[in-house]
Protein backbone atom coordinates (compact mmCIF):
# COMPACT_ATOMS: atom_id res chain seq x y z
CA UNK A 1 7.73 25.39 12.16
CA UNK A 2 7.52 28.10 9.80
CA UNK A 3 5.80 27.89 6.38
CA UNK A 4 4.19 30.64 4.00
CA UNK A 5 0.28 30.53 4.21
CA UNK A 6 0.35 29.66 0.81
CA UNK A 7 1.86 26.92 -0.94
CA UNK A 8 2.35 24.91 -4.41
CA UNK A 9 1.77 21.23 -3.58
CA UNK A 10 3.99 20.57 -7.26
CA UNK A 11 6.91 21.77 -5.05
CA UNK A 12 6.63 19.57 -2.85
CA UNK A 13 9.91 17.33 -3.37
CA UNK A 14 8.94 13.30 -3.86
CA UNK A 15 10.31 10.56 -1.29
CA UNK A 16 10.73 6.93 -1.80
CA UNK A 17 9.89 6.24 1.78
CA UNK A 18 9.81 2.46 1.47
CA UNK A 19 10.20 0.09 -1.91
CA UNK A 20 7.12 1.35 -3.94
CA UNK A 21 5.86 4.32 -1.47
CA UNK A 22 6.44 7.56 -2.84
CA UNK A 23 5.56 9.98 -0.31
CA UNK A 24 4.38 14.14 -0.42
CA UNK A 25 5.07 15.39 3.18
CA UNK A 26 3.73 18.26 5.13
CA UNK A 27 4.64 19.14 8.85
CA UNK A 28 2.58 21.41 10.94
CA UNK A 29 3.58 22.19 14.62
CA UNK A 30 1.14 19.54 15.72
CA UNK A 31 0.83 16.74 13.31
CA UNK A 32 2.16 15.48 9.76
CA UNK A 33 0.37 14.74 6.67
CA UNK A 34 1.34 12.28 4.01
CA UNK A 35 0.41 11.88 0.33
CA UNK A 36 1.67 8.29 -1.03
CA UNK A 37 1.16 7.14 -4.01
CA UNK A 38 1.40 3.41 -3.68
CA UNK A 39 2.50 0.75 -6.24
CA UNK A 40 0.46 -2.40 -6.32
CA UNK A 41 2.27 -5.10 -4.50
CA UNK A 42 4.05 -3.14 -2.44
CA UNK A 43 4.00 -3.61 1.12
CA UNK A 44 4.61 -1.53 4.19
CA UNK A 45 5.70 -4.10 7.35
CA UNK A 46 4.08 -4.48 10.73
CA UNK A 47 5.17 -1.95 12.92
CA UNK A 48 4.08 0.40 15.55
CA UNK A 49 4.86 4.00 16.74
CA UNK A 50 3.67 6.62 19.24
CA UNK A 51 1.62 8.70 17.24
CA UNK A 52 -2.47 8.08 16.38
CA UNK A 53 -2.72 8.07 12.13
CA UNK A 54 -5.30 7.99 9.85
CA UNK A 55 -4.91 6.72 6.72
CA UNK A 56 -7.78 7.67 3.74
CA UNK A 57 -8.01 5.38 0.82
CA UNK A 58 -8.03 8.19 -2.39
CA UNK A 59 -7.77 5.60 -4.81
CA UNK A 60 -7.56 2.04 -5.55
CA UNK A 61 -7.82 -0.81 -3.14
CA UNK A 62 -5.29 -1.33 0.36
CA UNK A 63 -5.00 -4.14 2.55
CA UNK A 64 -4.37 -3.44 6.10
CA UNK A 65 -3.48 -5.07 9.08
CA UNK A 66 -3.95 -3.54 12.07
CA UNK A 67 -3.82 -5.74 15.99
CA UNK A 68 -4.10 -8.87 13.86
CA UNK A 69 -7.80 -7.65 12.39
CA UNK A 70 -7.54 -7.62 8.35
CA UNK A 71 -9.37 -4.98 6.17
CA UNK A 72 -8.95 -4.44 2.47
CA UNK A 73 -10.01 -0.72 1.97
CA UNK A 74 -11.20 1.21 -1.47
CA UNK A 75 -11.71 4.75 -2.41
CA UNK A 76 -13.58 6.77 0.53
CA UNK A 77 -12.53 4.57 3.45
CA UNK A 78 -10.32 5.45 6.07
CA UNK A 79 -9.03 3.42 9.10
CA UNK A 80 -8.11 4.75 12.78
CA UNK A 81 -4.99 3.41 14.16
CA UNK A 82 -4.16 4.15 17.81
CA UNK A 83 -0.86 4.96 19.07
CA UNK A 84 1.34 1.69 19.35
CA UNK A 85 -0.85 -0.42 17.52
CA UNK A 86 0.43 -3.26 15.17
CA UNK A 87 -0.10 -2.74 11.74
CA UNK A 88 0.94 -2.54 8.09
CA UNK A 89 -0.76 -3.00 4.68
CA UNK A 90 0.07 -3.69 1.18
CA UNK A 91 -1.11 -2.10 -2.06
CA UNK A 92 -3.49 -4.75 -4.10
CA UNK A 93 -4.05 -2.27 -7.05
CA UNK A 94 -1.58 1.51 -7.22
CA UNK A 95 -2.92 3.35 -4.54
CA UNK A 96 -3.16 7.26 -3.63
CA UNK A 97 -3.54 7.51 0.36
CA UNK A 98 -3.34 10.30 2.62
CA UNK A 99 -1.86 9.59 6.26
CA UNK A 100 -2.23 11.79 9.04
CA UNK A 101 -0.04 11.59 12.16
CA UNK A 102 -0.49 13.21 15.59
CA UNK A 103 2.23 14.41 16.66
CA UNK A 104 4.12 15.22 13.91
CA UNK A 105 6.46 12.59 12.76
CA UNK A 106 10.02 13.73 13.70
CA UNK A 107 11.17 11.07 12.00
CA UNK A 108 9.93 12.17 8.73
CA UNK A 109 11.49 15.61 9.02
């Protein structure tokens, strides 16, 4: 993929992924990095997919599921999930989160 070294996160354009996740995406060759900013209440399934993520609480307080095992997360904690693990979470206050994904989400392109 090519990108300028330099960049203006502003122009980033804003997607509504899923009801009440609003989502700032970057791709790199290897992996993809999101920046939600998540509406209290909202909730993001159970699912699973191939790629490992990390997902770092910025701000405010998630609630995720991940293999059955049920975490509610604040500011400065992050959670691991392997690739094809179970999991989904819901917003109990707005959240900001980053995700990272390895590889990059080709789906998100």
């Amino acid at each position: 993929m090519e990108y300028p070294i330099f960049n203006n996160f502003s122009e980033i354009v804003t997607k509504e992924m899923t009801p009440g996740y609003f989502s700032k995406l970057i791709h790199t060759d290897t992996n993809t990095v999101n920046f939600l900013e998540v509406k209290a209440g909202s909730v993001s399934a159970l699912h699973r997919h191939p790629h490992t993520q990390m997902a770092f609480v910025v701000e405010g307080i998630f609630e995720m599921t991940v293999e059955g095992e049920i975490r509610q997360l604040d500011s400065g904690q992050f959670v691991m999930i392997p690739s094809n693990a179970l999991h989904g979470g819901t917003a109990i206050t707005d959240c900001k989160l980053i995700d990272v994904f390895s590889p990059v989400r080709e789906d998100y392109l």
